[in-house]
C-alpha atoms as a PDB file:
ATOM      1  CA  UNK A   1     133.157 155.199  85.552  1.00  0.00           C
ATOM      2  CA  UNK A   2     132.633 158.382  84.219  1.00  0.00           C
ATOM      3  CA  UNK A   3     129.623 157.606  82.419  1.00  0.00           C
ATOM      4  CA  UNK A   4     128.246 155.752  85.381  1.00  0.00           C
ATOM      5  CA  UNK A   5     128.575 159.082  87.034  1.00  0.00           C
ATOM      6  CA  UNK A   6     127.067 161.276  84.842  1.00  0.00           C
ATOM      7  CA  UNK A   7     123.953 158.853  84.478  1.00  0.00           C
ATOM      8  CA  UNK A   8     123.855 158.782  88.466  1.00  0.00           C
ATOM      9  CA  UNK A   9     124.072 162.140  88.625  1.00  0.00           C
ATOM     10  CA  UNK A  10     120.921 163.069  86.156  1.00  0.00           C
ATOM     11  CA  UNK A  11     119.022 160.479  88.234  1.00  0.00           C
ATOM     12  CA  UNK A  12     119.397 162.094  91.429  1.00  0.00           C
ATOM     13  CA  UNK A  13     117.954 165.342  90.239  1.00  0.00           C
ATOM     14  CA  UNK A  14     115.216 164.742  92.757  1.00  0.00           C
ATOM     15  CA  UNK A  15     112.288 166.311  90.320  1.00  0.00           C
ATOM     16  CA  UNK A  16     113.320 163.317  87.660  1.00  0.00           C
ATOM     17  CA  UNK A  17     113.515 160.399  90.412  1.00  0.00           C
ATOM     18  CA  UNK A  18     110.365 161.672  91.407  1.00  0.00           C
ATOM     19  CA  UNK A  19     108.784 161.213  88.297  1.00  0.00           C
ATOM     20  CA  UNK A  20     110.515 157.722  87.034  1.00  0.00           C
ATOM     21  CA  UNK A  21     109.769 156.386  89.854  1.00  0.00           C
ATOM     22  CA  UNK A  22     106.271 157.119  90.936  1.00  0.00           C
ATOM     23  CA  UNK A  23     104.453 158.557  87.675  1.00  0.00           C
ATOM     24  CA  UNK A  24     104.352 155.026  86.075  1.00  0.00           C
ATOM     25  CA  UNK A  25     101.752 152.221  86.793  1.00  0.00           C
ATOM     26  CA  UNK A  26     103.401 151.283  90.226  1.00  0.00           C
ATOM     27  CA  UNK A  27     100.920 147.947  90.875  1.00  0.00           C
ATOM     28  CA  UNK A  28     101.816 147.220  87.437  1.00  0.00           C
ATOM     29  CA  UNK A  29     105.041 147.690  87.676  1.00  0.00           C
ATOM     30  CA  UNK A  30     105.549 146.424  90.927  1.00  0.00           C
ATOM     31  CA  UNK A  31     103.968 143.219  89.815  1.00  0.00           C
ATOM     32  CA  UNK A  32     106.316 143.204  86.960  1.00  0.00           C
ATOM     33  CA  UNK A  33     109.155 143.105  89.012  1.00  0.00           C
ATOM     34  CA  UNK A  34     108.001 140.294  91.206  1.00  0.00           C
ATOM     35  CA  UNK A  35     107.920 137.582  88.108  1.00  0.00           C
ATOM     36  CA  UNK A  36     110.390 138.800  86.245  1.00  0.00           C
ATOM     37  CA  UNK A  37     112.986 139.090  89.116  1.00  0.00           C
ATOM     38  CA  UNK A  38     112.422 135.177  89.839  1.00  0.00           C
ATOM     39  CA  UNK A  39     113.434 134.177  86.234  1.00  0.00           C
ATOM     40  CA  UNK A  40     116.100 131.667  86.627  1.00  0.00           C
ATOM     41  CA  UNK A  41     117.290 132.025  83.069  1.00  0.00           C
ATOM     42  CA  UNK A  42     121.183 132.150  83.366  1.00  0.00           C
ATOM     43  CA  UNK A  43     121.234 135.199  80.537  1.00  0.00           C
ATOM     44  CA  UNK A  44     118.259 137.215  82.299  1.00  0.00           C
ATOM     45  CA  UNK A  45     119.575 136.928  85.807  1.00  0.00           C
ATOM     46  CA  UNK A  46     123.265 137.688  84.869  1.00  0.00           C
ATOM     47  CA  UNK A  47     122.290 140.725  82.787  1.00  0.00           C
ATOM     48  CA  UNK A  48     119.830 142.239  85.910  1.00  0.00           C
ATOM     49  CA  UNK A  49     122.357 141.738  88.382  1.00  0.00           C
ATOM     50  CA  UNK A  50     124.723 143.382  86.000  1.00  0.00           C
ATOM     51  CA  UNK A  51     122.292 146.661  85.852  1.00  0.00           C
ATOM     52  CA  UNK A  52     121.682 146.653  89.427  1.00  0.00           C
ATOM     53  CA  UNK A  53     125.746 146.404  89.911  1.00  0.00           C
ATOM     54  CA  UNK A  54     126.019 149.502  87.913  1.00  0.00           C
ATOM     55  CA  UNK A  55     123.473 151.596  89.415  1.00  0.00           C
ATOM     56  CA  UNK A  56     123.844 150.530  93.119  1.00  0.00           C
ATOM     57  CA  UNK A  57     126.574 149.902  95.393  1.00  0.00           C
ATOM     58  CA  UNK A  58     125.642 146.388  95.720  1.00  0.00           C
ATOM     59  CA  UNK A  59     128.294 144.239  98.403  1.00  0.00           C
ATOM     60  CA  UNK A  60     127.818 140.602  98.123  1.00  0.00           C
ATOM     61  CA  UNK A  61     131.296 139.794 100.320  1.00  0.00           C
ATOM     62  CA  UNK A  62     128.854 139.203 103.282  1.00  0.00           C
ATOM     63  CA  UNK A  63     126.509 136.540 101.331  1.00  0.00           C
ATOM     64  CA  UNK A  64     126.351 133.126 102.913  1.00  0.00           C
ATOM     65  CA  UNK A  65     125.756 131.573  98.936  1.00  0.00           C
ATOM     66  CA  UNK A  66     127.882 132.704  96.418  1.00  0.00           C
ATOM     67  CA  UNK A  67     125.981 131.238  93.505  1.00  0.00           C
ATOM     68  CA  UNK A  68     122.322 132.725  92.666  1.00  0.00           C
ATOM     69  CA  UNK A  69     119.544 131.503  90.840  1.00  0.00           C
ATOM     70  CA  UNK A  70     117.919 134.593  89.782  1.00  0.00           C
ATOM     71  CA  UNK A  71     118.294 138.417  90.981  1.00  0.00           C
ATOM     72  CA  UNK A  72     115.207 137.943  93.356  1.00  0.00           C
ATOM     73  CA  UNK A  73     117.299 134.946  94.763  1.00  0.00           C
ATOM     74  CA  UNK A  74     120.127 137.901  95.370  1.00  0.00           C
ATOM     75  CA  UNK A  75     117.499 140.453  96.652  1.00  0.00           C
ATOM     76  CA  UNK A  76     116.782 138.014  99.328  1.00  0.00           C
ATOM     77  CA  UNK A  77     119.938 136.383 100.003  1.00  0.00           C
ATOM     78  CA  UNK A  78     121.288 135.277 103.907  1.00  0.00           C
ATOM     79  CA  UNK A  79     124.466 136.411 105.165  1.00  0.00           C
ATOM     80  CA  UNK A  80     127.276 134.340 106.457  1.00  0.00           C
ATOM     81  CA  UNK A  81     126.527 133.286 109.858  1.00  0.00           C
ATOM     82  CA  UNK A  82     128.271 136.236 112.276  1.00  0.00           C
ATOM     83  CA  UNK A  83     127.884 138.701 110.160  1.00  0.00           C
ATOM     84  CA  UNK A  84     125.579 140.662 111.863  1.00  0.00           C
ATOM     85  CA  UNK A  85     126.650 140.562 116.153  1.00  0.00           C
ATOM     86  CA  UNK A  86     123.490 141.008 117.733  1.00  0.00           C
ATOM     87  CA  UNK A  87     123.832 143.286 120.667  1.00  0.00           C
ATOM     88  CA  UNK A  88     123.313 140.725 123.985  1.00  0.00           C
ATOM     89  CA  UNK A  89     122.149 143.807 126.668  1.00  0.00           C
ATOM     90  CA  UNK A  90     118.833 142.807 127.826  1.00  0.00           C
ATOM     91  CA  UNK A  91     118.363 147.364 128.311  1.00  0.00           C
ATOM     92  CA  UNK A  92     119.227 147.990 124.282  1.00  0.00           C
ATOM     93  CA  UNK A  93     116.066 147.552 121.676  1.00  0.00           C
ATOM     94  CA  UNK A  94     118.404 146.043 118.611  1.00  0.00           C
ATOM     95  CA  UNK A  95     117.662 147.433 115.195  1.00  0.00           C
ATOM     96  CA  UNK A  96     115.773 144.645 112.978  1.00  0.00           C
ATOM     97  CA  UNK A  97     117.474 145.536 110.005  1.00  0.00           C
ATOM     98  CA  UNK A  98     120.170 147.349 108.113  1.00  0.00           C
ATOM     99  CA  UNK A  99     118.843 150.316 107.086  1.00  0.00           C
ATOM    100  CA  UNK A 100     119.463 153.939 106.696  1.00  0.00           C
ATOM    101  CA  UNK A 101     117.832 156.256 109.782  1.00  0.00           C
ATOM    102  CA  UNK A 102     115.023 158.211 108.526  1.00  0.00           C
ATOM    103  CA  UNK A 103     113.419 160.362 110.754  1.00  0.00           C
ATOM    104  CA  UNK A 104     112.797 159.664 114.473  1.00  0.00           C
ATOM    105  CA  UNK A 105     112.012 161.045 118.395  1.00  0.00           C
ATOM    106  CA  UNK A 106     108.565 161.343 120.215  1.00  0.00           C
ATOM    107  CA  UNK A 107     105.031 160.674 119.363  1.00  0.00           C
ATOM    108  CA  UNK A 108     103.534 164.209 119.698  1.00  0.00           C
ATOM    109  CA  UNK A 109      99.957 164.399 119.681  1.00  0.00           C
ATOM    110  CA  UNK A 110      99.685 161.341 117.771  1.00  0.00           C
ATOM    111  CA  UNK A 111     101.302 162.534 115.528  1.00  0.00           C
ATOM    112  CA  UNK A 112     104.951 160.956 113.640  1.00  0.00           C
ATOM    113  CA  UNK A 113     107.163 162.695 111.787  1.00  0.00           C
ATOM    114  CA  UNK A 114     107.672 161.414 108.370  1.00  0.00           C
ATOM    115  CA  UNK A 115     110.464 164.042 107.324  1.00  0.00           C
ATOM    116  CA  UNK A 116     110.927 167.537 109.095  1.00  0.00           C
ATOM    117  CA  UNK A 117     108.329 169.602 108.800  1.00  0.00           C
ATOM    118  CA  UNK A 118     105.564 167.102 107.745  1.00  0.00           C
ATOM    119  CA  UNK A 119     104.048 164.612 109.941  1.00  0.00           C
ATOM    120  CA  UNK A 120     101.574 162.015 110.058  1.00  0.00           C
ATOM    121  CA  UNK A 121      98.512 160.670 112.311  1.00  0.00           C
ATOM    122  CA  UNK A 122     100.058 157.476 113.606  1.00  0.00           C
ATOM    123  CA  UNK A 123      96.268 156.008 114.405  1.00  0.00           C
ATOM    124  CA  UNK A 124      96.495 156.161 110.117  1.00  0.00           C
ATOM    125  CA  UNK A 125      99.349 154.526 109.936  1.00  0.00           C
ATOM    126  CA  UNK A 126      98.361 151.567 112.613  1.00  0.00           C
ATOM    127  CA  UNK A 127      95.043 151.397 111.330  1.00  0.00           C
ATOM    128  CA  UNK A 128      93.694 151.402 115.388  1.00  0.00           C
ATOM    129  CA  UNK A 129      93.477 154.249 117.592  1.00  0.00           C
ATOM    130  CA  UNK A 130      93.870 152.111 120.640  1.00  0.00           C
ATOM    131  CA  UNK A 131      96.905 150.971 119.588  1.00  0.00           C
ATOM    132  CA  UNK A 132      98.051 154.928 118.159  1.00  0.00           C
ATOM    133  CA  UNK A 133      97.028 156.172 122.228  1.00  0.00           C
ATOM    134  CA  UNK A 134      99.083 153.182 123.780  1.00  0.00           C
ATOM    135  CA  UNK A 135     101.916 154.387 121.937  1.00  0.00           C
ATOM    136  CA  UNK A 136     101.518 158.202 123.426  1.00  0.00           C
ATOM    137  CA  UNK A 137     104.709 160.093 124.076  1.00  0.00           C
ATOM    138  CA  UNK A 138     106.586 156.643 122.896  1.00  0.00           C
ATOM    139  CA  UNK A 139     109.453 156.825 120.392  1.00  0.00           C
ATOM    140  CA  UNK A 140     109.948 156.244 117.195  1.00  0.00           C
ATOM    141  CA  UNK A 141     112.672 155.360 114.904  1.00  0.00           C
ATOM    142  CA  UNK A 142     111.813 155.341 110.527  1.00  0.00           C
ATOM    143  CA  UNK A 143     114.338 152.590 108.819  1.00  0.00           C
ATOM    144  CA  UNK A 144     114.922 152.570 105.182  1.00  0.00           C
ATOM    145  CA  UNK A 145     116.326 149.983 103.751  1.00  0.00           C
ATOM    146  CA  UNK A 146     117.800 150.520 100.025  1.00  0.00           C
ATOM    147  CA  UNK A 147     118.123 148.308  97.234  1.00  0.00           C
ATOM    148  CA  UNK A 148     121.123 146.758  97.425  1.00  0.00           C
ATOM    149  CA  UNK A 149     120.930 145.988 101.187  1.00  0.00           C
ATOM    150  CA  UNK A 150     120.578 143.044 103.577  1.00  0.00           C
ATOM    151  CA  UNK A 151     116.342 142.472 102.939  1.00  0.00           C
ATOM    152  CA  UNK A 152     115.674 140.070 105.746  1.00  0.00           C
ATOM    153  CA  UNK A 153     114.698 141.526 109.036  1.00  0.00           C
ATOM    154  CA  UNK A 154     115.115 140.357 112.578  1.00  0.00           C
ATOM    155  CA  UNK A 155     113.712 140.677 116.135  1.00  0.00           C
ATOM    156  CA  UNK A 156     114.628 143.006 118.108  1.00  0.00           C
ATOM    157  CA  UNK A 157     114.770 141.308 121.352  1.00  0.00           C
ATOM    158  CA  UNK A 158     113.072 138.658 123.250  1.00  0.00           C
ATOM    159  CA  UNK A 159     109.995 138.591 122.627  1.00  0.00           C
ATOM    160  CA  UNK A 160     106.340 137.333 121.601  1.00  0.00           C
ATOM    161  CA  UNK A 161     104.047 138.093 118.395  1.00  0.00           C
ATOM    162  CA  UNK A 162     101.435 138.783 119.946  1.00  0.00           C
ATOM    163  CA  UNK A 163      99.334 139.800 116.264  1.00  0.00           C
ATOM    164  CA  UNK A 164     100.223 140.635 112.959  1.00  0.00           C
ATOM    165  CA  UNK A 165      97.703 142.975 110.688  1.00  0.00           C
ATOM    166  CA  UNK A 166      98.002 143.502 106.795  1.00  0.00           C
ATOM    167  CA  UNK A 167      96.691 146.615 105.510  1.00  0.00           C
ATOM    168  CA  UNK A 168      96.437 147.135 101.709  1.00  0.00           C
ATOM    169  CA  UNK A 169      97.431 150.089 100.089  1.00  0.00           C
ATOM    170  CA  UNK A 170      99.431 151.606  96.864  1.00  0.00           C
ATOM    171  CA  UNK A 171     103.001 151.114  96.152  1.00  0.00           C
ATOM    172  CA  UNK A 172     104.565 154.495  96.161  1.00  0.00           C
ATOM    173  CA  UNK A 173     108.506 155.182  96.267  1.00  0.00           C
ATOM    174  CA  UNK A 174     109.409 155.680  99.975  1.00  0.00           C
ATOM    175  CA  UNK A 175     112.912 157.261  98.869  1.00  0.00           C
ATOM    176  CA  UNK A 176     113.873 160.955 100.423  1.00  0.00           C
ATOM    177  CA  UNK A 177     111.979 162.467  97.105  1.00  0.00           C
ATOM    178  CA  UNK A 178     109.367 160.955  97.277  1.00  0.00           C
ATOM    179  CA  UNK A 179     108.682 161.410 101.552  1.00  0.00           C
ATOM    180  CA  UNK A 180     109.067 165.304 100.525  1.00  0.00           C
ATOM    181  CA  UNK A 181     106.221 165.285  97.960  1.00  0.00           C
ATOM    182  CA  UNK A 182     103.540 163.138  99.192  1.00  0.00           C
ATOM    183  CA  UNK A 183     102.234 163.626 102.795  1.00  0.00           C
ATOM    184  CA  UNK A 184     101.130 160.935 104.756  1.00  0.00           C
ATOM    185  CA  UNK A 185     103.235 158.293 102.418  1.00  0.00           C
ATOM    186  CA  UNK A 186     103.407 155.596 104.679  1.00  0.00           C
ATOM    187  CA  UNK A 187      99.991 155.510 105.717  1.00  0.00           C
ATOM    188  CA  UNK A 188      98.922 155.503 101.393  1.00  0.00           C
ATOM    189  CA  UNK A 189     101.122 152.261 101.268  1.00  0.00           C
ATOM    190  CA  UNK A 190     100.594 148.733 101.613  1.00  0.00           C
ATOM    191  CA  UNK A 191     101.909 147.625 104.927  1.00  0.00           C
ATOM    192  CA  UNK A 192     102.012 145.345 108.070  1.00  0.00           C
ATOM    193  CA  UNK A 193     101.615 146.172 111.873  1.00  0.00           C
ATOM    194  CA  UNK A 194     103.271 143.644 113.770  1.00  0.00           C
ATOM    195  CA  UNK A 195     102.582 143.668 117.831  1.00  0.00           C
ATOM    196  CA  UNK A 196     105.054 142.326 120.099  1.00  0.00           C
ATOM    197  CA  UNK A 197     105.190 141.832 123.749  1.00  0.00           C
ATOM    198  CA  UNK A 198     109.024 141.899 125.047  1.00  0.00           C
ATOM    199  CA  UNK A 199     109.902 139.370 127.725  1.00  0.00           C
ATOM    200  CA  UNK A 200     111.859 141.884 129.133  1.00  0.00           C
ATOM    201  CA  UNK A 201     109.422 144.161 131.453  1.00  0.00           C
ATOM    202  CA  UNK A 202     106.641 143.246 128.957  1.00  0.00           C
ATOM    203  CA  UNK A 203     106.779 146.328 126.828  1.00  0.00           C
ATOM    204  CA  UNK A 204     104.834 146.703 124.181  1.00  0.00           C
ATOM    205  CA  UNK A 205     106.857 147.332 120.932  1.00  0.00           C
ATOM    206  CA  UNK A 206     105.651 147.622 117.368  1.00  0.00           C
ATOM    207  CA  UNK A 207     106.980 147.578 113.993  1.00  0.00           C
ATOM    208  CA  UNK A 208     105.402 148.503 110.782  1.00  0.00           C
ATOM    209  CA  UNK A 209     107.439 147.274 107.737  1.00  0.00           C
ATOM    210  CA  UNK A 210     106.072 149.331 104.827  1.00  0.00           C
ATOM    211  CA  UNK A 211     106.051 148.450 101.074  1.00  0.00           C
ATOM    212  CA  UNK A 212     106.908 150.267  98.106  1.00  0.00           C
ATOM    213  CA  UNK A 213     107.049 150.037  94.464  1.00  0.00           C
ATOM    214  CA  UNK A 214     108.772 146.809  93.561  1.00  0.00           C
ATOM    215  CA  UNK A 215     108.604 145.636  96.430  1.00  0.00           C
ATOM    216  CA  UNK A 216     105.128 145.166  97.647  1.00  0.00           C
ATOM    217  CA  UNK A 217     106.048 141.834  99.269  1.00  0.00           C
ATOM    218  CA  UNK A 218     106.080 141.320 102.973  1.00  0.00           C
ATOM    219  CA  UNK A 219     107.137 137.655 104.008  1.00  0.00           C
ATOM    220  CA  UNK A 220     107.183 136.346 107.707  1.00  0.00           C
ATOM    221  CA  UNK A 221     108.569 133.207 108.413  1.00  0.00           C
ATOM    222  CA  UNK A 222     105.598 132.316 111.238  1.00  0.00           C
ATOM    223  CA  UNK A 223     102.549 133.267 109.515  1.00  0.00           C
ATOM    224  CA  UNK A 224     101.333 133.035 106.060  1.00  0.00           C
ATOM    225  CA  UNK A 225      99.413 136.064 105.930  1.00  0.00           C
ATOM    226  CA  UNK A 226      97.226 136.600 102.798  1.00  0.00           C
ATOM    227  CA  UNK A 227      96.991 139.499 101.264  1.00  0.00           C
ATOM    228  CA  UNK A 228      93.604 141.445 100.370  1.00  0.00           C
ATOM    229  CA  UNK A 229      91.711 144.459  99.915  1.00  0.00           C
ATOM    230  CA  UNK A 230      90.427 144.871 103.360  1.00  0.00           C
ATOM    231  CA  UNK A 231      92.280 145.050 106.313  1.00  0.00           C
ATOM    232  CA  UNK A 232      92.927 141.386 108.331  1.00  0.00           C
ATOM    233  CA  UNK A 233      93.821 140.975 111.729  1.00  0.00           C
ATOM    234  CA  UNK A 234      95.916 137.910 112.151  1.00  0.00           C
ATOM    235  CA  UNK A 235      96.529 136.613 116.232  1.00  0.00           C
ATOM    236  CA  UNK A 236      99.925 134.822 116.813  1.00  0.00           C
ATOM    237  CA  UNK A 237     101.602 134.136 119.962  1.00  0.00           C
ATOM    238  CA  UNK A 238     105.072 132.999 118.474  1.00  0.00           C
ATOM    239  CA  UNK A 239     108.421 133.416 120.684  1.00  0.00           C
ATOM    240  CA  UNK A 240     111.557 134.882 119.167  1.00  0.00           C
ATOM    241  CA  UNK A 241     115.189 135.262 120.377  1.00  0.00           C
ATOM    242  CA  UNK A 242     116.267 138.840 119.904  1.00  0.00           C
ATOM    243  CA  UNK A 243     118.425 138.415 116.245  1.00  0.00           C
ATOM    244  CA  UNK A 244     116.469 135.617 115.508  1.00  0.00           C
ATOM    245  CA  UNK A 245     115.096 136.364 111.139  1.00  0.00           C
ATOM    246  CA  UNK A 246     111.482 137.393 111.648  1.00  0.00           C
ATOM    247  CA  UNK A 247     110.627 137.223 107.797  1.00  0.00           C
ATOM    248  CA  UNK A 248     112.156 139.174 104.870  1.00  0.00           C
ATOM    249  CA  UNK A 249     111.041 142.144 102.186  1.00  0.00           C
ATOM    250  CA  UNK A 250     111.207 140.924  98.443  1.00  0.00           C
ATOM    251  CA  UNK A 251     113.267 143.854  97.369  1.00  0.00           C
ATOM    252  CA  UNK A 252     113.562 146.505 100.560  1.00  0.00           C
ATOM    253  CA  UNK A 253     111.635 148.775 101.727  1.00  0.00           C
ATOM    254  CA  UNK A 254     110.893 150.860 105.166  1.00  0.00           C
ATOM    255  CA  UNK A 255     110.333 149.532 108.879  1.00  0.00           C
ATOM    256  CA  UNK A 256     109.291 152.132 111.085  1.00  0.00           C
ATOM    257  CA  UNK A 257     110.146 150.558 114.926  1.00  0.00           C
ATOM    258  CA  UNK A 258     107.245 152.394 117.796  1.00  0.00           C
ATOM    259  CA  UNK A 259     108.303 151.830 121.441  1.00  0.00           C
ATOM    260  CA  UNK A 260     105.929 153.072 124.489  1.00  0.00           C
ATOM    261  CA  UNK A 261     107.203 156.008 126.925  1.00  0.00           C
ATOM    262  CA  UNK A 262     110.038 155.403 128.640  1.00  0.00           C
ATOM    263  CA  UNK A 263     112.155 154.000 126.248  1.00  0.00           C
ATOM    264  CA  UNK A 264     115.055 156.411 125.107  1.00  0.00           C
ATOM    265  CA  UNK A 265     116.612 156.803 121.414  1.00  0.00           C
ATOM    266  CA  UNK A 266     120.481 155.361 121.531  1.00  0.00           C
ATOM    267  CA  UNK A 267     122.702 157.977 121.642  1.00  0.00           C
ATOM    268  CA  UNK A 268     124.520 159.068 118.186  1.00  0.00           C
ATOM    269  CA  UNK A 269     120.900 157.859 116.621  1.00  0.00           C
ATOM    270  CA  UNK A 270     120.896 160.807 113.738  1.00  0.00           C
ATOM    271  CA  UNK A 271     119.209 161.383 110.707  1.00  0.00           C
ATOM    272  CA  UNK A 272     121.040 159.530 107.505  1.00  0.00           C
ATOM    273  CA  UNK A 273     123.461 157.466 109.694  1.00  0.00           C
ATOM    274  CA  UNK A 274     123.470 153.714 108.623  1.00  0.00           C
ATOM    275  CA  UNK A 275     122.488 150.876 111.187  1.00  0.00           C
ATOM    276  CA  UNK A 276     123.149 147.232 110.532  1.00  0.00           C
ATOM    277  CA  UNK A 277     121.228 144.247 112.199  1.00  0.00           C
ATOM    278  CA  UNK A 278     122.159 143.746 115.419  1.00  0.00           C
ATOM    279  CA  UNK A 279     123.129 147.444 116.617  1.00  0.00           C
ATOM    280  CA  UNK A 280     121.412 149.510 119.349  1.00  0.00           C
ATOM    281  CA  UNK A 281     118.615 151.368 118.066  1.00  0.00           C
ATOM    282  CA  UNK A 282     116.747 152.199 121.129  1.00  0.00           C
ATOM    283  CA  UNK A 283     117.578 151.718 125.590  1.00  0.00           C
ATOM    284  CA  UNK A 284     114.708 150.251 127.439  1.00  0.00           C
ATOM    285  CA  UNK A 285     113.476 151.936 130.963  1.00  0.00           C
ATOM    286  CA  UNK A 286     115.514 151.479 133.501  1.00  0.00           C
END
């Protein structure tokens, strides 16, 4: 334990994460990681999840399987059914994944914070400026999901896709170090806007799951959406149940959730707190 600590603690000097984790071939890297996390090789997959044991607080009480045939198998496992309560109020936006609050509040100027003190144009981020002006004076809530969390991702209340657009991009870390030292991070990074329509009033709610090194894989279970390097516009008009799985990240990465005027941030909604699947995230209008 003690030498598990002193490792963790070198690695958290935020200069070194910095530079392990983003001063490296990230596409190469990234890709990498996607085949050689689905090798089913009993030796290989025991020995990563044994590394990623030791250098993450990895919880597998909650996993519906108990048995996994490689660590990418793990990344993306489903939990036990009721493990995640989904909050029933028709008035409470539910958070679509567990995650760790990043920053969040209003849409100033068009313009999103992406830690204190440095913001970004959210018509860069959504790749539209129609869609960056509907979402004037709306909230905003930044969801980071870490490595050894729950990577599937759910909706967050009734509602209908109404379209889905990929946007290419790099693979930078989107870890606190990282958000410091690069401006306009989640608008360098590969990423999908996904436009829903809530049954409830018809509100117009979007969320932007962003991907990262390692994990530059965004799945949804109602569209196969290829990837590219130009940006794609994909129209859907799919109905979910709030809680119902909406697709999955390979490894974890960010969702940023953008809700129109009106809506109001839950109460107790701060910086760093964690949020599971399920829980209030944001309170409709009245």
């Amino acid at each position: 334990m003690k030498i598990r600590a002193a490792i963790m603690n070198v690695l958290q000097q935020e200069g070194l994460n910095f530079t392990l984790t983003n001063r490296i071939p990230r596409r190469t890297a990234t890709r990498f990681m996607g085949w050689f996390s689905k090798i089913e090789t009993p030796l290989v997959r025991d020995l990563s999840l044994l590394v990623w044991r030791f250098f993450s607080d990895l919880d597998l009480s909650e996993a519906q399987e108990t048995h996994f045939r490689s660590m990418h198998h793990c990344f993306t496992r489903r939990l036990k059914q009721g493990a995640r309560p989904i909050d029933a109020d028709p008035g409470i936006l539910a958070s679509p994944c567990d995650a760790i609050v990043g920053a969040s509040g209003t849409v100033e100027r068009g313009q999103v914070l992406q830690v204190k003190g440095a913001a970004y144009p959210l018509a860069d981020l959504l790749g539209d400026p129609a869609q960056a002006d509907r979402l004037r004076n709306g909230r905003y809530v930044t969801l980071r999901l870490t490595s050894s969390m729950y990577h599937r991702f759910h909706a967050p209340h009734d509602c209908r896709v109404r379209a889905v657009a990929h946007i290419p991009g790099d693979v930078w870390n989107v870890n606190p170090p990282t958000l410091k030292r690069v401006a306009g991070l989640f608008c360098k990074n590969e990423r999908a806007v996904i436009q829903l329509a809530l049954t409830e009033g018809g509100h117009a709610v979007t969320l932007v799951p962003v991907a990262a090194i390692l994990v530059a894989g965004i799945r949804l279970h109602f569209l196969d959406m290829p990837t590219g390097p130009d940006v794609r516009t994909f129209p859907c008009d799919v109905s979910l149940r709030k809680g119902q799985e909406m697709g999955w990240f390979e490894h974890g990465s960010t969702i940023i959730v953008f809700a129109p005027e009106g809506f109001r941030l839950y109460p107790g909604l701060t910086e760093g707190r964690t949020v599971r699947v399920g829980e209030p995230l944001m309170q409709l209008p009245d």
